[in-house]
Protein backbone atom coordinates (compact mmCIF):
# COMPACT_ATOMS: atom_id res chain seq x y z
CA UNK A 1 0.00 0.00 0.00
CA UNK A 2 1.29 3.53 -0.88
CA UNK A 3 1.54 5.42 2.27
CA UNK A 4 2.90 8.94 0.61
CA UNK A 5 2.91 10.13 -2.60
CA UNK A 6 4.65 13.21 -4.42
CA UNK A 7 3.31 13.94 -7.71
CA UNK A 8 5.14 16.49 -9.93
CA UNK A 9 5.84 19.12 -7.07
CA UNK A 10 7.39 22.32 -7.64
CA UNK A 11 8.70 24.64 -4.57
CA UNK A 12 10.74 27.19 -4.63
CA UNK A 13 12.89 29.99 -2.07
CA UNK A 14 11.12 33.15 -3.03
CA UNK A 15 11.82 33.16 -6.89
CA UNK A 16 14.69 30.50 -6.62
CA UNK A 17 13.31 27.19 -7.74
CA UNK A 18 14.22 24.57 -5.84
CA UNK A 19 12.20 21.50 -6.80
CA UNK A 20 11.10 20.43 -10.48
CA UNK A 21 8.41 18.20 -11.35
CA UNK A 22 9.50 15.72 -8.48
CA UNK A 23 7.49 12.46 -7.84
CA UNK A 24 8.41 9.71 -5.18
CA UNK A 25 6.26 6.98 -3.43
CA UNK A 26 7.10 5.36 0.29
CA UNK A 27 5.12 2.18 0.71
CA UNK A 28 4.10 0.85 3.83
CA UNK A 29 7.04 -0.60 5.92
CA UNK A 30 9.31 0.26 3.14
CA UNK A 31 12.76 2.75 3.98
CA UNK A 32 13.13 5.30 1.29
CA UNK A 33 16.06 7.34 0.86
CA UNK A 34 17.28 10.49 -1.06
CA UNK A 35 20.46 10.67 -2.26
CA UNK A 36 22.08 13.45 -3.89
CA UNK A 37 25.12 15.97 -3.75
CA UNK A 38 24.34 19.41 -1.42
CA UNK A 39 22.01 21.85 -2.82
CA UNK A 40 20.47 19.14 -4.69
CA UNK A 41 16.96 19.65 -2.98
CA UNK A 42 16.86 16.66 -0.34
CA UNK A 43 16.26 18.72 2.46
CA UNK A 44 13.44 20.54 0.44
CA UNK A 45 11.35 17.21 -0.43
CA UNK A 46 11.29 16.92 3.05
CA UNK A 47 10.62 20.45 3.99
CA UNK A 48 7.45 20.15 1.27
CA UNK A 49 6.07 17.03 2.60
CA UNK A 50 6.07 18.39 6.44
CA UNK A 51 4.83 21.53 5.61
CA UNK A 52 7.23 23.70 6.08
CA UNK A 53 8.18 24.70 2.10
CA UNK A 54 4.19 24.47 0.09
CA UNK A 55 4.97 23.61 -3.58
CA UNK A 56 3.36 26.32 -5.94
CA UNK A 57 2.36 23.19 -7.96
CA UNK A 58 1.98 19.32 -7.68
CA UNK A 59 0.37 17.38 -4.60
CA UNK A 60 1.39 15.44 -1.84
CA UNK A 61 -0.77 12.54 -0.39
CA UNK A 62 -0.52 10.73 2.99
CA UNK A 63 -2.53 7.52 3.71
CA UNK A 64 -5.24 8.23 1.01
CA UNK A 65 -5.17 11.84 1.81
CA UNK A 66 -4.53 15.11 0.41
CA UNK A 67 -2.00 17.19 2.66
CA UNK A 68 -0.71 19.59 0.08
CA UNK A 69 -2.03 22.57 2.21
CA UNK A 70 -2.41 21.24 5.11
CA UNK A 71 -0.40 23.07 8.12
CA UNK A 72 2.58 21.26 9.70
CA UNK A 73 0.66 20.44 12.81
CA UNK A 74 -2.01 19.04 11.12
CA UNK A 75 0.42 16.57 9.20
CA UNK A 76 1.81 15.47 12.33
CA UNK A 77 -1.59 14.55 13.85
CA UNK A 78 -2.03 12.54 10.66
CA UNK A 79 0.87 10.58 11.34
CA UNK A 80 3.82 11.91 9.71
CA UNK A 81 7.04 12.47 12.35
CA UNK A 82 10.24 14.30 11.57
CA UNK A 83 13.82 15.17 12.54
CA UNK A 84 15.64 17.93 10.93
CA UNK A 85 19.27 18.26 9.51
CA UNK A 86 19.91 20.27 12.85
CA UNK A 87 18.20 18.36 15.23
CA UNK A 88 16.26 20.90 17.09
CA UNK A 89 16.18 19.41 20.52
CA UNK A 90 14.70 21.47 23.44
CA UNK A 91 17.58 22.56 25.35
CA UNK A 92 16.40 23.79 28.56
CA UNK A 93 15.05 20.44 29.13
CA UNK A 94 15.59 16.86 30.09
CA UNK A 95 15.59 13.85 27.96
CA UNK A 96 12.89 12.46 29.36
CA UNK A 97 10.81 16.08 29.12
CA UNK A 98 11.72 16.25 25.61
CA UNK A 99 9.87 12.53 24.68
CA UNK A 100 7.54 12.99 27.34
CA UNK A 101 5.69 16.46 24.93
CA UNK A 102 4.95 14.05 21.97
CA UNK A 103 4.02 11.05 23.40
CA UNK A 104 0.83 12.43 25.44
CA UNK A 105 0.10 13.14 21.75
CA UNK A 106 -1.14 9.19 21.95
CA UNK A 107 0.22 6.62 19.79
CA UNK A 108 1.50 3.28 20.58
CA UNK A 109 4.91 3.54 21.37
CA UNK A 110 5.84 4.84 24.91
CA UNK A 111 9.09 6.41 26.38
CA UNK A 112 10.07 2.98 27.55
CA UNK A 113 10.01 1.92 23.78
CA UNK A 114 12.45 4.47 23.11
CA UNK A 115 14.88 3.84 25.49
CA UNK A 116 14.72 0.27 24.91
CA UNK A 117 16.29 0.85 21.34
CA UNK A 118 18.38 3.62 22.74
CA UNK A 119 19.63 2.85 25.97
CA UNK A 120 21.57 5.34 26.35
CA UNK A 121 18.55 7.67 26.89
CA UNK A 122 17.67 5.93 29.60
CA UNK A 123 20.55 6.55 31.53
CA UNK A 124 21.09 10.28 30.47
CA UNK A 125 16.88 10.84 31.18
CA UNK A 126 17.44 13.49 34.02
CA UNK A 127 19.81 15.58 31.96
CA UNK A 128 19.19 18.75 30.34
CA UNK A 129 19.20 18.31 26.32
CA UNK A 130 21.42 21.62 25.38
CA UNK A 131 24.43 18.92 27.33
CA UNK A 132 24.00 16.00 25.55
CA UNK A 133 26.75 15.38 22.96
CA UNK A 134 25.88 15.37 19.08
CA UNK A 135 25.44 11.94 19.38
CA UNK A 136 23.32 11.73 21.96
CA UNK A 137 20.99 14.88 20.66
CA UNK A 138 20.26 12.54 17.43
CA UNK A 139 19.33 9.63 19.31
CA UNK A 140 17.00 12.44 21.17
CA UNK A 141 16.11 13.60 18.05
CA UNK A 142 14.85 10.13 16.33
CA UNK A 143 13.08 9.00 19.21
CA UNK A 144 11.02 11.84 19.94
CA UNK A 145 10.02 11.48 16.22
CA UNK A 146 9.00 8.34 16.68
CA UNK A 147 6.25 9.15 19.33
CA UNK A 148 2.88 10.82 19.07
CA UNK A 149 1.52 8.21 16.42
CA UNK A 150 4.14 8.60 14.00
CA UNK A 151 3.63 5.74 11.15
CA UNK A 152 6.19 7.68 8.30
CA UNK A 153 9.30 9.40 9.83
CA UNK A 154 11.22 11.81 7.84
CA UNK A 155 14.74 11.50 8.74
CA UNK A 156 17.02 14.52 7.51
CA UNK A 157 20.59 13.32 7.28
CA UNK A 158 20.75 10.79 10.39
CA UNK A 159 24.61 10.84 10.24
CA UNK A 160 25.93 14.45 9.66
CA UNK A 161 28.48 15.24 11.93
CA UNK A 162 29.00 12.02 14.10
CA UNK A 163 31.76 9.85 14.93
CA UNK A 164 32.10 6.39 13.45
CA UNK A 165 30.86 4.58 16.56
CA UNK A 166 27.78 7.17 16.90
CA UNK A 167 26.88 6.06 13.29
CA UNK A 168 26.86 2.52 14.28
CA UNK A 169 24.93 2.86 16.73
CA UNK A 170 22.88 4.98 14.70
CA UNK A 171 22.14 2.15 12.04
CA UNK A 172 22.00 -0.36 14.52
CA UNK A 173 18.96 1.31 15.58
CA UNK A 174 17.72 2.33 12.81
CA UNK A 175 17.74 -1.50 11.34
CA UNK A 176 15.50 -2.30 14.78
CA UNK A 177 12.98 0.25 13.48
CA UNK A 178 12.90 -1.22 10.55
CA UNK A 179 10.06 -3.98 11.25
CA UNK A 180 8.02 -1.33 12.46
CA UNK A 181 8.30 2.12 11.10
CA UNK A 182 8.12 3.70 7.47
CA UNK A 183 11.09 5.65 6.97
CA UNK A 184 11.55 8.24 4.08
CA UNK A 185 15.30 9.52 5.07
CA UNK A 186 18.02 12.06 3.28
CA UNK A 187 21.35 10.88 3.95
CA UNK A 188 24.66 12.16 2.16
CA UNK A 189 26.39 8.79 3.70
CA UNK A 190 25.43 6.29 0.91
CA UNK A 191 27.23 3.06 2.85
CA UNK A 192 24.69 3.91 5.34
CA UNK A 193 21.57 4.65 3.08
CA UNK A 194 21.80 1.42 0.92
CA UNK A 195 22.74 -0.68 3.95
CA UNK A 196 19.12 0.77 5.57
CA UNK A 197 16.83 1.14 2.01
CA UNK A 198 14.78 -0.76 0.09
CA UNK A 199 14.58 1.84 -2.91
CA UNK A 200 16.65 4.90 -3.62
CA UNK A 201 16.08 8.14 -5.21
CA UNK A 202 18.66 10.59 -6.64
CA UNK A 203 18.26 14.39 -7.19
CA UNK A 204 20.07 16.44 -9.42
CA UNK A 205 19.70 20.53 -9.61
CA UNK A 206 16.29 20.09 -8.01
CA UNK A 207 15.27 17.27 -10.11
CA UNK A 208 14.62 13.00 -10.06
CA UNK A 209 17.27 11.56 -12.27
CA UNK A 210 17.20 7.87 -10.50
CA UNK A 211 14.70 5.63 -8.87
CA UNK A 212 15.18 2.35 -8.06
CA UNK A 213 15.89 -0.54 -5.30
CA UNK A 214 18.83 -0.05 -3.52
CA UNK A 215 20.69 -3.42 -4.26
CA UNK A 216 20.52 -1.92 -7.83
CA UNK A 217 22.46 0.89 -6.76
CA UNK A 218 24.61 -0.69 -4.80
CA UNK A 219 25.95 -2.49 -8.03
CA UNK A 220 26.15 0.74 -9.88
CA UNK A 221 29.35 2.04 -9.06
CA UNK A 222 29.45 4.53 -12.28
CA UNK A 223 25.58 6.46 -10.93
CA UNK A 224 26.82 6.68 -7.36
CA UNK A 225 30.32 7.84 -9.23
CA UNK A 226 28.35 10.33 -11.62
CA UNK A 227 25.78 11.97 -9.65
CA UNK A 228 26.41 11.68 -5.74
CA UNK A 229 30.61 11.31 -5.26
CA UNK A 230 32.24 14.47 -4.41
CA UNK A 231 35.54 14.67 -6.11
């Protein structure tokens, strides 16, 4: 079953266009990812489908349902979670205050659910967010996205600025959420993205030049070479 679907959106910065004629599809249980140099427009496809960037033309659906113009809140009620590029924890307060705002939103999964696939909230729960380390504010980050009846999370660059071992642990959790959470996820890592995806996209300039399963990529050296590698 198609849980989103972006047909032929344009959006745009003022009079800078920043999407063209873009069209993706996340099915049910399926992870998702966009790939692409910076500036190619991942962040914006995500930006458009929360709400947060309308496109002047095209539509978005979620679960049956036109959200095109629907506000950001409203999305999230319907389901949709997601963590930005920059995280965007609240600072001034704990770990446990920070999960504890969307999850008496409802939903089925509970604090407890979070810390089971990231311990290490558990243990830091009484501490203010702002002294986490980056690490430790994405695990934050992910998990509070997960609660409040979140069925598709949008996950903006998981990886960006973490240490090896944060990554891992990163993925590790990210395969565990797997069974039980649509993902549609930017990620400029690409060992990481086809390790997690079932299907790929690539923009270019703004625009879909690839879509297909990642084990295709994966064995595609010269597309991954031609549109995503950064000399």
């Amino acid at each position: 079953m198609t849980m989103l679907s972006i047909d032929a959106i344009d959006t745009y910065y003022g009079q800078s266009q920043a999407l063209k004629n873009v069209s993706l599809e996340v099915n049910d249980g399926e992870v998702v990812t966009i790939l692409g140099r910076n500036g190619a427009g991942k962040t914006t496809t995500l930006k458009s489908v929360i709400g947060f960037n309308e496109p002047r033309r095209g539509s978005i659906t979620f679960k049956g349902e036109d959200i095109t113009h629907k506000e950001p809140y409203e999305r999230i009620q319907a389901g949709l979670g997601y963590v930005p590029e920059d995280r965007e924890v609240w600072g001034k307060l704990t770990v446990e205050e920070n999960l504890k705002i969307p999850a008496d939103r409802g939903g089925n999964r509970t604090i407890e659910d979070i810390y089971a696939v990231f311990p290490k909230l558990e243990k830091l729960a009484s501490n203010n967010a702002e002294n986490l380390s980056g690490g430790e504010q994405q695990m934050l980050a992910i998990g509070r996205g997960m609660l409040g009846g979140t069925e598709l999370l949008l996950l903006d660059e998981a990886s960006e600025g973490l240490a090896p071992k944060i990554v891992d642990d990163v993925r590790r959790a990210l395969h565990e959420l797997k069974d039980e959470l649509t993902i549609l996820m930017v990620e400029q890592n690409v060992k990481l993205a086809l390790d997690l995806a079932d299907r790929c996209y690539i923009l270019v300039n703004g625009e879909i030049v690839y879509d297909g399963a990642a084990t295709e990529l994966e064995n595609s050296p010269e597309i991954i070479e031609q549109h995503i590698s950064v000399d």
